[in-house]
N, C-alpha and C. Protein backbone atom coordinates (compact mmCIF):
# COMPACT_ATOMS: atom_id res chain seq x y z
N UNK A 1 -60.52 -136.58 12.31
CA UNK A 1 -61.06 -136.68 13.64
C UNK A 1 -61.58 -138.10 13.86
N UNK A 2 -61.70 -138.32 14.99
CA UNK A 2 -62.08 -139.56 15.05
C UNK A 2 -63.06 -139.90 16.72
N UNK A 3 -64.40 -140.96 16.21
CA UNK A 3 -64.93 -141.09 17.71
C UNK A 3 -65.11 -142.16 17.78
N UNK A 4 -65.52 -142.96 19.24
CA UNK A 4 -65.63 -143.82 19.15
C UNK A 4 -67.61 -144.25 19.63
N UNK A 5 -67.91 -145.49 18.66
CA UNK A 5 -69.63 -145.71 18.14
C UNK A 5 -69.60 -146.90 18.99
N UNK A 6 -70.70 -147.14 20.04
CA UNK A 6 -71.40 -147.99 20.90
C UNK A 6 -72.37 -148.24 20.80
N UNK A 7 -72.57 -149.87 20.63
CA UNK A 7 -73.96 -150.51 20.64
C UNK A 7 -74.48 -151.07 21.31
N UNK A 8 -75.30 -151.22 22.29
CA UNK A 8 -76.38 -151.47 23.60
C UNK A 8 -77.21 -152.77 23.29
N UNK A 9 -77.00 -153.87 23.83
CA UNK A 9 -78.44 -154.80 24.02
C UNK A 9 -78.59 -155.35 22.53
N UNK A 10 -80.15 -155.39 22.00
CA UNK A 10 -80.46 -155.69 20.87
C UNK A 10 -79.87 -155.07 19.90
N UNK A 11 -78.99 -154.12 19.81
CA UNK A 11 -78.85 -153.21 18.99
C UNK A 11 -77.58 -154.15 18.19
N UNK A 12 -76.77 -154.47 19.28
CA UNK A 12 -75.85 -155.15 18.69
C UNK A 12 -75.78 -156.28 18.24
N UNK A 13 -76.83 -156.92 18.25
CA UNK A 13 -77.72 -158.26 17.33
C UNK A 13 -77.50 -157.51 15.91
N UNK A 14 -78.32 -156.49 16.01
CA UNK A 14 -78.67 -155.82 14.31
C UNK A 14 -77.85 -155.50 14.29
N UNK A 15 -76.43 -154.63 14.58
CA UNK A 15 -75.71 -153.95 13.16
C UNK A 15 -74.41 -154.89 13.26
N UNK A 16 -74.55 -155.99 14.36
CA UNK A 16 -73.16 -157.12 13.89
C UNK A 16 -72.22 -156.36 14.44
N UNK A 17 -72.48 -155.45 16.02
CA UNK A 17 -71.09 -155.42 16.02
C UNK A 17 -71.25 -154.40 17.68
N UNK A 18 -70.08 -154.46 18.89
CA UNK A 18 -71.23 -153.83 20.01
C UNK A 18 -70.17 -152.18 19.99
N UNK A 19 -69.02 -152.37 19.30
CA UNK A 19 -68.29 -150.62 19.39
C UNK A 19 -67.41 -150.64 18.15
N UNK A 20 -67.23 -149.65 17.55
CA UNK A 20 -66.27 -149.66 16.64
C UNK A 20 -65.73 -148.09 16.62
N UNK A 21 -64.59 -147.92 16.01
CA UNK A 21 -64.05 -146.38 16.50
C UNK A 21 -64.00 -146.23 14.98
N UNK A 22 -64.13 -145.07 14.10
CA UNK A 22 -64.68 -144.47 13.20
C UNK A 22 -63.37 -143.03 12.77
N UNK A 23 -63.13 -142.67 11.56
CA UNK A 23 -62.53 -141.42 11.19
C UNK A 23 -63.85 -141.06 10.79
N UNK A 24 -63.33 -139.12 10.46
CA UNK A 24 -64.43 -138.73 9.50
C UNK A 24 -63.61 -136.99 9.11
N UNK A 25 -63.99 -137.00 8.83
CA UNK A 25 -63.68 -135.47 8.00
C UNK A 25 -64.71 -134.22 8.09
N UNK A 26 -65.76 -134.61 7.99
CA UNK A 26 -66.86 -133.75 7.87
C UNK A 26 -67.84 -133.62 9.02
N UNK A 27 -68.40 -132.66 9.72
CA UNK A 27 -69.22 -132.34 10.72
C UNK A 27 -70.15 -133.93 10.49
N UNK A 28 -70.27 -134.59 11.63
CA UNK A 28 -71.52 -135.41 11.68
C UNK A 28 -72.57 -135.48 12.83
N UNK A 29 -73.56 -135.64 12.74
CA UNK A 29 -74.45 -135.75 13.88
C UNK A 29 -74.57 -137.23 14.09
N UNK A 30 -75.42 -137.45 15.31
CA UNK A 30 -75.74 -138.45 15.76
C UNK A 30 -76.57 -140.24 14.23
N UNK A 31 -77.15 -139.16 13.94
CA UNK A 31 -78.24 -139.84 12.86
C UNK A 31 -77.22 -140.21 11.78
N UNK A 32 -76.01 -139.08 11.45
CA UNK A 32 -75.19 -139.87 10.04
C UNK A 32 -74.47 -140.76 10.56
N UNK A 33 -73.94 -140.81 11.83
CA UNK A 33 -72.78 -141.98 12.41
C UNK A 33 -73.62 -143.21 12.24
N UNK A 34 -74.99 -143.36 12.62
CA UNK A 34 -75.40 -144.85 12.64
C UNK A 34 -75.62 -144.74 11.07
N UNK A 35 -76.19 -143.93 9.78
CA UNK A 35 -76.26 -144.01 8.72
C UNK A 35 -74.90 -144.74 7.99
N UNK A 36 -73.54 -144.27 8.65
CA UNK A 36 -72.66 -144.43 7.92
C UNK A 36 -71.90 -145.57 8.50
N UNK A 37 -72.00 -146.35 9.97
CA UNK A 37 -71.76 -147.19 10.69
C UNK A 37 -72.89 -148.88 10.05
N UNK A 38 -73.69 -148.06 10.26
CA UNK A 38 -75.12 -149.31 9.80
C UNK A 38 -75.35 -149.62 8.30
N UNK A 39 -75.12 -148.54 7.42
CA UNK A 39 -75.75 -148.90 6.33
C UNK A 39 -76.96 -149.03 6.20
N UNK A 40 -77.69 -149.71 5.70
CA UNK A 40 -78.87 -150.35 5.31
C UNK A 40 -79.79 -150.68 6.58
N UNK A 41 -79.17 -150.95 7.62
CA UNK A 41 -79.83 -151.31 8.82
C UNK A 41 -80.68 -149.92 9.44
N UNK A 42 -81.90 -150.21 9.67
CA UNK A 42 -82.75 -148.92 10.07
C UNK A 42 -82.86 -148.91 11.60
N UNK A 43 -82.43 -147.80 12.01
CA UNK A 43 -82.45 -147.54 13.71
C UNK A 43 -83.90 -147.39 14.29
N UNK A 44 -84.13 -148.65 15.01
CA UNK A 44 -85.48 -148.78 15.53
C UNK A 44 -86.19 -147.39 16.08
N UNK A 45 -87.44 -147.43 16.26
CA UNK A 45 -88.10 -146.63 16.58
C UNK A 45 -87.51 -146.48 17.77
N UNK A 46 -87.99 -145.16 18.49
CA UNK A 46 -87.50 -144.68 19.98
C UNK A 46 -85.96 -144.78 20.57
N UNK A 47 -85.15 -145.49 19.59
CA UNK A 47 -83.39 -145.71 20.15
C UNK A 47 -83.51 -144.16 20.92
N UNK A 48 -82.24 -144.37 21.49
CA UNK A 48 -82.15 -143.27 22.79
C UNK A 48 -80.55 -143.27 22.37
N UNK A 49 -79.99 -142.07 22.27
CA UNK A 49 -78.54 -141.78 22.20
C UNK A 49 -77.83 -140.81 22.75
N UNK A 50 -76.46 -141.09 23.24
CA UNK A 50 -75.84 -140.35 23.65
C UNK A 50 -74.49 -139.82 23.79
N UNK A 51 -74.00 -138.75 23.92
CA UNK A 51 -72.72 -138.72 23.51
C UNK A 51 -71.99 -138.15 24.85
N UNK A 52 -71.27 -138.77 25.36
CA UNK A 52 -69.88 -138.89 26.14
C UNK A 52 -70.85 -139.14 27.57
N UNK A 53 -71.73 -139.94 27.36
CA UNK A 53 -72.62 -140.16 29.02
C UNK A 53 -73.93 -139.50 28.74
N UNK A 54 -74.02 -138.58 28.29
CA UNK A 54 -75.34 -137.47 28.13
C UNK A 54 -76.20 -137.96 27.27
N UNK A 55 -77.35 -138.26 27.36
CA UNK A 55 -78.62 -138.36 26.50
C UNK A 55 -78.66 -136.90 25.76
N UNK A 56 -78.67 -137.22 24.21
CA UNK A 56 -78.78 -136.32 23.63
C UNK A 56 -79.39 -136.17 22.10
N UNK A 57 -79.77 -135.42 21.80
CA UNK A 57 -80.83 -135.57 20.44
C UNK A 57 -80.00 -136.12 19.04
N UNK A 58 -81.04 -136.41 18.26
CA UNK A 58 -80.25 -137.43 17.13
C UNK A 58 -79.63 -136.36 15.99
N UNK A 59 -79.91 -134.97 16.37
CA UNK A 59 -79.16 -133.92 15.30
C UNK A 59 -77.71 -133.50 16.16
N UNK A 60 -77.91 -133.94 16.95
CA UNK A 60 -76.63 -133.37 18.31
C UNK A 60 -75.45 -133.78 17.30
N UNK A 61 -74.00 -132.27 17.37
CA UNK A 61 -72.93 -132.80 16.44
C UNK A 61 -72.40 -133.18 17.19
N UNK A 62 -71.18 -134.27 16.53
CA UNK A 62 -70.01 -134.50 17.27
C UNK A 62 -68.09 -133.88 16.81
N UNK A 63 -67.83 -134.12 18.11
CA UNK A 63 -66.41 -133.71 17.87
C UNK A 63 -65.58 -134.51 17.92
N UNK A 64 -64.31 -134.07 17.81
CA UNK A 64 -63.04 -135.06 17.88
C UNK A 64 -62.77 -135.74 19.59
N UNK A 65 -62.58 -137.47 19.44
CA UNK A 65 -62.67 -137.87 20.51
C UNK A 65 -64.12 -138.07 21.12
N UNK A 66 -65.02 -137.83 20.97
CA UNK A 66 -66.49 -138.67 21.79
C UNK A 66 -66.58 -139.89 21.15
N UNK A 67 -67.87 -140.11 22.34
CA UNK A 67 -68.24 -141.40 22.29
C UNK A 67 -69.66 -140.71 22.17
N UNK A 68 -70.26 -141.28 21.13
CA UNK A 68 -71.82 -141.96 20.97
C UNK A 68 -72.09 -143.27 21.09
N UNK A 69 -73.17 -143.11 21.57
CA UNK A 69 -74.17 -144.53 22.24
C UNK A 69 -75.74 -144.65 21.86
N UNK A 70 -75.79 -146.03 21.03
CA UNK A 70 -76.83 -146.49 20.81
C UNK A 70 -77.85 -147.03 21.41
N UNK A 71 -78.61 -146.99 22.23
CA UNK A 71 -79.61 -147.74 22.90
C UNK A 71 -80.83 -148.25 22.57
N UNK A 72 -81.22 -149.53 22.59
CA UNK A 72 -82.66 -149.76 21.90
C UNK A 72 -83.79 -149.20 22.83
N UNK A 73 -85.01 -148.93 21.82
CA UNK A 73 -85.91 -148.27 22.94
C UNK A 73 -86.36 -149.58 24.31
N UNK A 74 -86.54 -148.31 25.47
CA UNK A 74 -86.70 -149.13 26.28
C UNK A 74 -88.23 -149.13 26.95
N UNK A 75 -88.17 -150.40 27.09
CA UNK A 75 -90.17 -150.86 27.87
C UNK A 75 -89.79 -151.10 29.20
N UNK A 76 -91.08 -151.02 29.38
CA UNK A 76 -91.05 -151.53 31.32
C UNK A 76 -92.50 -151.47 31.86
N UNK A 77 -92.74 -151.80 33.18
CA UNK A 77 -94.20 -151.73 33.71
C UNK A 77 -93.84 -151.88 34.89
């Protein structure tokens, strides 16, 4: 199966890279794609993610063909 991984803003400073499309074999959620995309790189506090447009939680699975999206947390006033 395969999806494709999007990186937002600052995000793509840190993991060196702003989309990359990914195989996998095994059920993954939101949290192992950046684990297994990032490596070593730790997903800032508050990131916001989503899969195919939808804001959605970081245990949310994925299927064959989505898109997840990384977003750094966001400030404002």
């Amino acid at each position: 199966m395969s999806i494709k991984v999007k990186f937002f803003a600052s995000l793509t400073d840190l993991v060196g890279m702003k989309e990359i499309d990914i195989e996998f074999e095994s059920e993954l959620n939101v949290i192992n794609v950046w684990q297994s995309v990032c490596g070593t790189a730790q997903m800032p506090a508050g990131c916001l993610y989503a899969i195919n447009h939808d804001y959605c939680e970081p245990d949310q699975l994925l299927k064959d063909g989505d898109e997840v999206a990384y977003f750094p947390p966001l400030t404002g006033g």
